[in-house]
C-alpha atoms as a PDB file:
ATOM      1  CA  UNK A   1      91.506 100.589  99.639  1.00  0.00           C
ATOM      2  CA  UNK A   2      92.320  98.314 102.756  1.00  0.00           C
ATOM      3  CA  UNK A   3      95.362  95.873 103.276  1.00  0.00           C
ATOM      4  CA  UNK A   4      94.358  92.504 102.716  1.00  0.00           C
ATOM      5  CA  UNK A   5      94.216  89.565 105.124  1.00  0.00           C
ATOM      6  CA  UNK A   6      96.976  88.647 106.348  1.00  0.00           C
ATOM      7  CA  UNK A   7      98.517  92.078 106.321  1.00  0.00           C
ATOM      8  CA  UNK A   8     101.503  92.440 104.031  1.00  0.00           C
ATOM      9  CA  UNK A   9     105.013  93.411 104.981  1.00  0.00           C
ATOM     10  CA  UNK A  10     106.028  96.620 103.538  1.00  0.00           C
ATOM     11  CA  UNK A  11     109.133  98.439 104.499  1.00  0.00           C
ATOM     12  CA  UNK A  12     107.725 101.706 105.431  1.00  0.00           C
ATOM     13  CA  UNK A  13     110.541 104.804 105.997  1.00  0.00           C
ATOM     14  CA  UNK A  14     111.489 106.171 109.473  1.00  0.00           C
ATOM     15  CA  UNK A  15     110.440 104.912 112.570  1.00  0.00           C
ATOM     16  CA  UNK A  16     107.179 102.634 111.145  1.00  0.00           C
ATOM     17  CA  UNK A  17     106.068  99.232 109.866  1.00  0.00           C
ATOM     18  CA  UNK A  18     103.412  97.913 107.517  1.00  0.00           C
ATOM     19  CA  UNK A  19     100.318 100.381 109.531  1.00  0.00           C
ATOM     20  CA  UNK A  20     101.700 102.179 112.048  1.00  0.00           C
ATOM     21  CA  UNK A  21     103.502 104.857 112.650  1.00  0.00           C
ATOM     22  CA  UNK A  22     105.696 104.669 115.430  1.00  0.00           C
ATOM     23  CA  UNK A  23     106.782 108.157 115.930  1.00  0.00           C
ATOM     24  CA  UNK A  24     103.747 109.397 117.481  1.00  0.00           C
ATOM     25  CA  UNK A  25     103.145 108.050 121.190  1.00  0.00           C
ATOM     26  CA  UNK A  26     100.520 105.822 120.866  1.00  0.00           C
ATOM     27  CA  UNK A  27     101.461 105.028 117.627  1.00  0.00           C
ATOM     28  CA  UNK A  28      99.123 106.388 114.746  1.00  0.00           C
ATOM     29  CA  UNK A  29      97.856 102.411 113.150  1.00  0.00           C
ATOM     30  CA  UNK A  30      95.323 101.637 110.162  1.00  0.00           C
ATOM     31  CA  UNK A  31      94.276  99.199 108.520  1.00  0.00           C
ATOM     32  CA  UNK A  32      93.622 101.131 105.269  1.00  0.00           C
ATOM     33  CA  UNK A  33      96.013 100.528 102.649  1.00  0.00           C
ATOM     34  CA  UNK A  34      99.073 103.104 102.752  1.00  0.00           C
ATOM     35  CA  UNK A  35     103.050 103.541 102.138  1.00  0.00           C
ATOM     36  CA  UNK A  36     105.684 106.003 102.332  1.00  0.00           C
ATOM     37  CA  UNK A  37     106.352 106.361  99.057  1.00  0.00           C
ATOM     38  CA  UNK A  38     106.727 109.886  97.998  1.00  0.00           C
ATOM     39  CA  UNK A  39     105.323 111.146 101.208  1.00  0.00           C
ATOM     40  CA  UNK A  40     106.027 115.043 102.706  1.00  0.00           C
ATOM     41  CA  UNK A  41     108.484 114.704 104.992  1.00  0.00           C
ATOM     42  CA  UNK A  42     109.643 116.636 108.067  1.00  0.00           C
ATOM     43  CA  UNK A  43     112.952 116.852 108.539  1.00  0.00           C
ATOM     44  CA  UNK A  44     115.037 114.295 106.386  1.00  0.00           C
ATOM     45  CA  UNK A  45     112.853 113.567 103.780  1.00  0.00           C
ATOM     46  CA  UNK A  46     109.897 110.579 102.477  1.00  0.00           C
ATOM     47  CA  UNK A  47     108.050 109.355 105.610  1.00  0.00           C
ATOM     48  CA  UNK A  48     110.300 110.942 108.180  1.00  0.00           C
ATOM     49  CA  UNK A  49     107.553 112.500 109.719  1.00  0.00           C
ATOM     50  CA  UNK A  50     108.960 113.727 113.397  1.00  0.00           C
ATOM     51  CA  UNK A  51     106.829 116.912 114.709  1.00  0.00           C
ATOM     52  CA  UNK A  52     105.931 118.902 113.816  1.00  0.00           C
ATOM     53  CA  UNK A  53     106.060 118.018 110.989  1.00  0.00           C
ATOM     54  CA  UNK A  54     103.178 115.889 108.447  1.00  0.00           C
ATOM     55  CA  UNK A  55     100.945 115.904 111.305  1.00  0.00           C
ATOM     56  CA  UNK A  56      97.840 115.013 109.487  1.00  0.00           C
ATOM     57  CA  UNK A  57      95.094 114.262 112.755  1.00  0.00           C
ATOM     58  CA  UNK A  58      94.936 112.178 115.921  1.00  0.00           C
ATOM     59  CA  UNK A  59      94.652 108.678 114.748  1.00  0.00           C
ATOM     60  CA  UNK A  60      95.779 108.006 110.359  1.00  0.00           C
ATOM     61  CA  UNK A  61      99.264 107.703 110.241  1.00  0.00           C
ATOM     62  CA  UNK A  62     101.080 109.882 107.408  1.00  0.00           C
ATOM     63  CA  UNK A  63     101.184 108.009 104.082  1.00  0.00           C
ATOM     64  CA  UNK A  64     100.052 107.470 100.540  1.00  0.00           C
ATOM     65  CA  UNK A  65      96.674 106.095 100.232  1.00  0.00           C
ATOM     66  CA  UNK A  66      94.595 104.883  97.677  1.00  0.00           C
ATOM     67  CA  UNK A  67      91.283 105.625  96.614  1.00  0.00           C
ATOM     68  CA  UNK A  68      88.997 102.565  95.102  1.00  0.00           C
ATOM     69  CA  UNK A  69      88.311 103.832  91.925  1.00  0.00           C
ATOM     70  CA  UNK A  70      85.467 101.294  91.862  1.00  0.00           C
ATOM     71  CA  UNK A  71      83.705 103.874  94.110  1.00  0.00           C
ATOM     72  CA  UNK A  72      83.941 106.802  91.776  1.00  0.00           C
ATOM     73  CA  UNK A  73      80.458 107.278  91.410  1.00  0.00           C
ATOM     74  CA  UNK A  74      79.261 106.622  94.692  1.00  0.00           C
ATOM     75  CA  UNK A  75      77.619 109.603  96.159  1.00  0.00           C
ATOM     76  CA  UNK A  76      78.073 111.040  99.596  1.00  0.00           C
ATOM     77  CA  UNK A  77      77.025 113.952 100.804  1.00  0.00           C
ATOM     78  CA  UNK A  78      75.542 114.585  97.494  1.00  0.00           C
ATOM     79  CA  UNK A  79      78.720 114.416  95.525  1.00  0.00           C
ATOM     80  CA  UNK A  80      80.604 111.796  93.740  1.00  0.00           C
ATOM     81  CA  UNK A  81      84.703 111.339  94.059  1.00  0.00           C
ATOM     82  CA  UNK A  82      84.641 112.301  90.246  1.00  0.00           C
ATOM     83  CA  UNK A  83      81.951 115.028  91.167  1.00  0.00           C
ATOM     84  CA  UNK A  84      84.307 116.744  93.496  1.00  0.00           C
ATOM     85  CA  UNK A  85      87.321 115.642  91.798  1.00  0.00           C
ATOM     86  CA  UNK A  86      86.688 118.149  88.509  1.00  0.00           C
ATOM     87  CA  UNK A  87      84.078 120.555  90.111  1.00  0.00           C
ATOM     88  CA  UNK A  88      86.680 121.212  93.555  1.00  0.00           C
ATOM     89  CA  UNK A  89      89.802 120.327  93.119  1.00  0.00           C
ATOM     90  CA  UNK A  90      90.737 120.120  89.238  1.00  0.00           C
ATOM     91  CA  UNK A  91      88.186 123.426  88.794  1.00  0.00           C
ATOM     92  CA  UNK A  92      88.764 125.288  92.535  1.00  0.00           C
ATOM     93  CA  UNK A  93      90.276 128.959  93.052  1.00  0.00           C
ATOM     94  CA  UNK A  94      93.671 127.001  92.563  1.00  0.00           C
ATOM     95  CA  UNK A  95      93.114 124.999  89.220  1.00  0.00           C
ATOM     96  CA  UNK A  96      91.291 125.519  86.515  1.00  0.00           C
ATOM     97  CA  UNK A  97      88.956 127.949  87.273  1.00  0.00           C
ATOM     98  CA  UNK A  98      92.505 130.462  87.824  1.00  0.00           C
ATOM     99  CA  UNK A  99      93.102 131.925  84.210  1.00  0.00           C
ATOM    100  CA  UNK A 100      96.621 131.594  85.096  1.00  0.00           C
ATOM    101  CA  UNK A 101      96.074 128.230  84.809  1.00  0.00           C
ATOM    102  CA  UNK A 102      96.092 126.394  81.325  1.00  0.00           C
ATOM    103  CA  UNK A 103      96.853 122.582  81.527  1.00  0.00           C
ATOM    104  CA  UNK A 104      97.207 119.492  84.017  1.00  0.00           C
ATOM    105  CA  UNK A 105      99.748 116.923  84.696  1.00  0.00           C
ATOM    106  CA  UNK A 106      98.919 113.683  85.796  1.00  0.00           C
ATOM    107  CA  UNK A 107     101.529 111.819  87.074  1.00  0.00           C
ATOM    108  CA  UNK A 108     100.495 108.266  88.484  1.00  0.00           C
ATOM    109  CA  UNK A 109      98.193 105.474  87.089  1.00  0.00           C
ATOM    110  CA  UNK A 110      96.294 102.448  88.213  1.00  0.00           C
ATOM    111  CA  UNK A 111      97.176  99.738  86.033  1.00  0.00           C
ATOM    112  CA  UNK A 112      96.329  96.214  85.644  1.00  0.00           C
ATOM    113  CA  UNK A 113      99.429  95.702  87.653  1.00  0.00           C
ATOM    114  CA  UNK A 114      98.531  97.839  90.369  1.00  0.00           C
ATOM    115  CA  UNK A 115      99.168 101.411  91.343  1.00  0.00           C
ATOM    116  CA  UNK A 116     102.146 103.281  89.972  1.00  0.00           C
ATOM    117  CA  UNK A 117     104.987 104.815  92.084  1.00  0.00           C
ATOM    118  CA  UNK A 118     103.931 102.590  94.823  1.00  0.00           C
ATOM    119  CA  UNK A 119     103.972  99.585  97.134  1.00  0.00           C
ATOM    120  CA  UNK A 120     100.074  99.324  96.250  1.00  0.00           C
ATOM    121  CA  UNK A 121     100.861  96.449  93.603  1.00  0.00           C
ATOM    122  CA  UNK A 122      97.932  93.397  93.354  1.00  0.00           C
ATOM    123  CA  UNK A 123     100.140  91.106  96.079  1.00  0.00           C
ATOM    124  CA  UNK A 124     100.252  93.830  98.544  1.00  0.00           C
ATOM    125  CA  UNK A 125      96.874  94.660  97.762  1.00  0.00           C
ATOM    126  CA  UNK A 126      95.580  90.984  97.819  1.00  0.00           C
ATOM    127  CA  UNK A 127      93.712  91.224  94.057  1.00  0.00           C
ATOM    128  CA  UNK A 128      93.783  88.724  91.464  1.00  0.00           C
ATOM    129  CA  UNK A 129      94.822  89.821  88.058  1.00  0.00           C
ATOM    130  CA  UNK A 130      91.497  90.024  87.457  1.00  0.00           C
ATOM    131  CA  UNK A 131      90.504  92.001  90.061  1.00  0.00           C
ATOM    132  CA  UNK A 132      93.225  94.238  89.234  1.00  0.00           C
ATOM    133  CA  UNK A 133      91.942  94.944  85.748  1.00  0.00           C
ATOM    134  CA  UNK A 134      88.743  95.812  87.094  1.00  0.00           C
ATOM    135  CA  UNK A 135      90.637  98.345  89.247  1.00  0.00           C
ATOM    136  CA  UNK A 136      92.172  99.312  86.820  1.00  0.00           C
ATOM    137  CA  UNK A 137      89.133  99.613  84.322  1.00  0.00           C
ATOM    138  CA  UNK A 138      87.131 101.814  86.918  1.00  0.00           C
ATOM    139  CA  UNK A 139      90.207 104.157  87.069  1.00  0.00           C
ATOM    140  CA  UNK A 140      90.506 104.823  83.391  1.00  0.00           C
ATOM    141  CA  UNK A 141      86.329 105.634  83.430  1.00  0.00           C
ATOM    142  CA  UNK A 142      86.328 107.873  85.766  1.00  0.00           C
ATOM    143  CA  UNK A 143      89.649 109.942  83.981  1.00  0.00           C
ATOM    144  CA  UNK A 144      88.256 109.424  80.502  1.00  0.00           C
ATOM    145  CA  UNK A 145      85.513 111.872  82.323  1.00  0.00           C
ATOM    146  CA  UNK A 146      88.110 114.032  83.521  1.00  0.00           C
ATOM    147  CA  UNK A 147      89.965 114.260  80.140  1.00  0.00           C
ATOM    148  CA  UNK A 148      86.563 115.174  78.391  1.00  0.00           C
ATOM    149  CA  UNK A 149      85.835 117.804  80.796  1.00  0.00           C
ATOM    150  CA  UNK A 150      89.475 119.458  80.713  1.00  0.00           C
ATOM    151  CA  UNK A 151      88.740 119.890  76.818  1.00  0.00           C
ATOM    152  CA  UNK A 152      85.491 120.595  77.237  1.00  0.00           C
ATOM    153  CA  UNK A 153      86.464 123.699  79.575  1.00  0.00           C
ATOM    154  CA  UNK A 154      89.310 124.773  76.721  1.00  0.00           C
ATOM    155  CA  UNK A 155      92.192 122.958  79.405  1.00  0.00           C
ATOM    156  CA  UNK A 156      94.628 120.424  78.556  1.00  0.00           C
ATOM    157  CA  UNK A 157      96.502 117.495  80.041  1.00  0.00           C
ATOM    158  CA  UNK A 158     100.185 116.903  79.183  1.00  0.00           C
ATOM    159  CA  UNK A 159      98.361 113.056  79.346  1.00  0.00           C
ATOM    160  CA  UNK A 160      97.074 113.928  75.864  1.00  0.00           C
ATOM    161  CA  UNK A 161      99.748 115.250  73.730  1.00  0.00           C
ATOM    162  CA  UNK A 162     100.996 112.659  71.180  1.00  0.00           C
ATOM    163  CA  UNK A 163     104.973 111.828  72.141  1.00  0.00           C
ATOM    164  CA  UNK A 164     104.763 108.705  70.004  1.00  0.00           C
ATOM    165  CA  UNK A 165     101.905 106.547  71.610  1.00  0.00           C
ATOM    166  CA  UNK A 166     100.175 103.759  69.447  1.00  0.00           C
ATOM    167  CA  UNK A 167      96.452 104.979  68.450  1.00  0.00           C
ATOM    168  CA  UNK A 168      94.477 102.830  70.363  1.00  0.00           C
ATOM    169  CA  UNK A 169      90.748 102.076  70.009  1.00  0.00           C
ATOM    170  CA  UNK A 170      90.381 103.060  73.713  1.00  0.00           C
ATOM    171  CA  UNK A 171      92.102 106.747  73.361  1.00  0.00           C
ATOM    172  CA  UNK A 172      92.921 107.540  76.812  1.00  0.00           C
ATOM    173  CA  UNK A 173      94.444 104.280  78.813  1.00  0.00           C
ATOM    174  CA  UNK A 174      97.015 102.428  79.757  1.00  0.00           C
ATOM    175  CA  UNK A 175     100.051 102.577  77.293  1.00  0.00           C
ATOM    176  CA  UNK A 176      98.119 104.976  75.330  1.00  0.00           C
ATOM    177  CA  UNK A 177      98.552 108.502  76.520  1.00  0.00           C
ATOM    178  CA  UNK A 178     101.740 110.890  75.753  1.00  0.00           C
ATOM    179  CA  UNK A 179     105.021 110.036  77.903  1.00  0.00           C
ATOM    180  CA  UNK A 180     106.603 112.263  80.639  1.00  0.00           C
ATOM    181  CA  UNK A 181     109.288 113.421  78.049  1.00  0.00           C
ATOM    182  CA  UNK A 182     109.395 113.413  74.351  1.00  0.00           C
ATOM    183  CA  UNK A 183     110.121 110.560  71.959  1.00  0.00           C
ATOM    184  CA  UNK A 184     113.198 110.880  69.743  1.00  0.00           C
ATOM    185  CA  UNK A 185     110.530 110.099  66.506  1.00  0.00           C
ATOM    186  CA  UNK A 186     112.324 111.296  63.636  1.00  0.00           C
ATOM    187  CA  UNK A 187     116.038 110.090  63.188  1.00  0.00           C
ATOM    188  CA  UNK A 188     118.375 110.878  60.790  1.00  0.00           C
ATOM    189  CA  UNK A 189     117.511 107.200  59.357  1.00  0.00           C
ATOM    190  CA  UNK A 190     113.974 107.942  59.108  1.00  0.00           C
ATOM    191  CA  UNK A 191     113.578 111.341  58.667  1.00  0.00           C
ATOM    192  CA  UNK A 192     112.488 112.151  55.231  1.00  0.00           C
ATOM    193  CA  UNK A 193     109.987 108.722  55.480  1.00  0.00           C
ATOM    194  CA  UNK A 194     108.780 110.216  58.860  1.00  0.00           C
ATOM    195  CA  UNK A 195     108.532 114.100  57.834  1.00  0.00           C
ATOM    196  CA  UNK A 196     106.094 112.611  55.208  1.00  0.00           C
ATOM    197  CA  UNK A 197     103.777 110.549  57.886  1.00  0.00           C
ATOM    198  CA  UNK A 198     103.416 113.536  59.981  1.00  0.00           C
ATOM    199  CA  UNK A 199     103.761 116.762  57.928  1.00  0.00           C
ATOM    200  CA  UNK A 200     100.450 116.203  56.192  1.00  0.00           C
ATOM    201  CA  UNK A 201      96.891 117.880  56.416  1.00  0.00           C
ATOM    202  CA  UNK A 202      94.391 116.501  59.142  1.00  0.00           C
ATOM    203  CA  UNK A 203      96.944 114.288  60.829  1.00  0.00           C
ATOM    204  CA  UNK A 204      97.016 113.771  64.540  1.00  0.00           C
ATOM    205  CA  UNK A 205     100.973 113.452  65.112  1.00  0.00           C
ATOM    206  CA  UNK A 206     101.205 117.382  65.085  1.00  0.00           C
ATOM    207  CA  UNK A 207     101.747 117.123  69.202  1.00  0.00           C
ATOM    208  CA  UNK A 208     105.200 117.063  70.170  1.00  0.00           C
ATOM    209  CA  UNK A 209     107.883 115.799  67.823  1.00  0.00           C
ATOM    210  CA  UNK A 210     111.593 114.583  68.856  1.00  0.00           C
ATOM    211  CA  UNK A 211     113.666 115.127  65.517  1.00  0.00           C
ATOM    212  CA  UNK A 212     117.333 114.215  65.810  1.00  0.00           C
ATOM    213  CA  UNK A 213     119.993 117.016  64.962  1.00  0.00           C
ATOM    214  CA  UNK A 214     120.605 116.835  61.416  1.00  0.00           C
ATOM    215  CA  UNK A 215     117.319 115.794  60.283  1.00  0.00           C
ATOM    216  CA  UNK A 216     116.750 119.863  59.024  1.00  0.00           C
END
C-alpha cells in the first residue's frame, strides 16, 4: 500500500519522519506506506535502526509495511501472494512442513478500521470507510484460504480455538475468531447453567474454557 496524497504525518521512532529514514546518509525515503511500529531494532529498540543494524538494502527505509490484500491473487512470477504465502512461508523447511511444528499464531488483522498494531489506520491510509471494508474483505478471503489449508494439512491456528467468540455466519472474521488469552466463561454465578451449554455431545464450545475457582 502507498501513502496517500498529501502525505500524512506520522511520528516515526529515532532519527526519521513520515518516509524517510534519516540515519542513513542520503537518507533511505519511500513513498510506500510504512511505520515503526514494532520494528527490529538495533541498539535501543523499535525503529532505532543505527548500523549495523536493520539494514534491509540501499534505498527502503526500515519499517512495517503493508501488503494490499486486494492483490492476493495477482500472479507474478507464476505465483500468487496467497500462493507463496501457504506453499513458502506458512509450509517452508521452517513451518509447517517441520513435524516439530503443529499450529500457527496470527497476531495482526486488517479491519474495517484499518490495520491492527499500526499507524496504517483509513486517515493515514487515505480510504473511505468503504474502501476500508473492501480492504478489509479481501484480507479475510485470502486467510479464510489459509485457515482451510492449515486444517486441511492436520495444522491449527490459535485464530480458531473457541475462547468465547459469537458464532458468526462468516466463521473466520473480524470479531469472530478465538482471543489472544482465554475468556473467564464459566463463573461461579453461571456455572452449573454454563457446564450444561457446553458439556454436551456434538457441541462446538469444547475449545478452551475459563472456569472460575470454585466452580468444581
Amino acid at each position: 500500500m502507498h501513502f496517500p496524497t498529501p502525505v500524512p504525518t506520522i511520528k516515526q521512532q529515532n532519527k526519521a519522519n513520515t518516509t524517510c529514514d534519516l540515519t542513513f546518509d542520503p537518507p533511505r525515503c519511500s513513498l510506500l506506506f510504512h511505520d515503526s511500529v514494532q520494528t527490529p531494532g538495533f541498539p535501543h529498540g523499535d525503529g532505532d535502526c543505527a548500523a549495523p543494524g536493520c539494514d534491509v538494502g540501499k534505498k527502503l527505509p526500515i519499517g512495517a509495511y503493508l501488503f494490499n490484500p486486494a492483490a492476493a491473487n495477482t500472479s507474478v512470477n507464476g505465483q500468487t501472494f496467497t500462493e507463496w504465502f501457504i506453499d513458502d512461508y506458512l509450509f517452508g523447511p521452517y513451518g509447517g512442513s517441520n513435524p516439530n511444528i503443529s499450529g500457527f499464531f496470527f497476531d495482526d488483522q486488517f479491519n474495517p478500521s484499518g490495520a491492527t498494531e499500526s499507524m496504517g489506520t483509513l486517515k493515514n491510509l487515505g480510504l473511505s470507510k468503504a474502501e476500508g471494508a473492501k480492504v478489509s474483505e479481501a484480507y479475510w478471503a485470502y486467510m479464510n484460504t489459509v485457515y482451510a489449508s492449515l486444517l486441511k494439512r492436520g495444522k491449527f491456528a490459535w485464530q480458531l480455538l473457541w475462547t468465547g467468540q459469537p458464532d458468526c455466519a462468516y466463521k473466520y472474521s473480524y470479531g469472530c475468531l478465538g482471543t489472544t488469552g482465554t475468556n473467564l466463561l464459566v463463573t461461579q454465578k453461571n456455572c452449573a447453567t454454563s457446564i450444561r451449554k457446553f458439556c454436551t455431545a456434538g457441541n462446538i464450545y469444547m475449545g478452551l474454557l475459563g472456569v472460575a475457582r470454585g466452580c468444581y
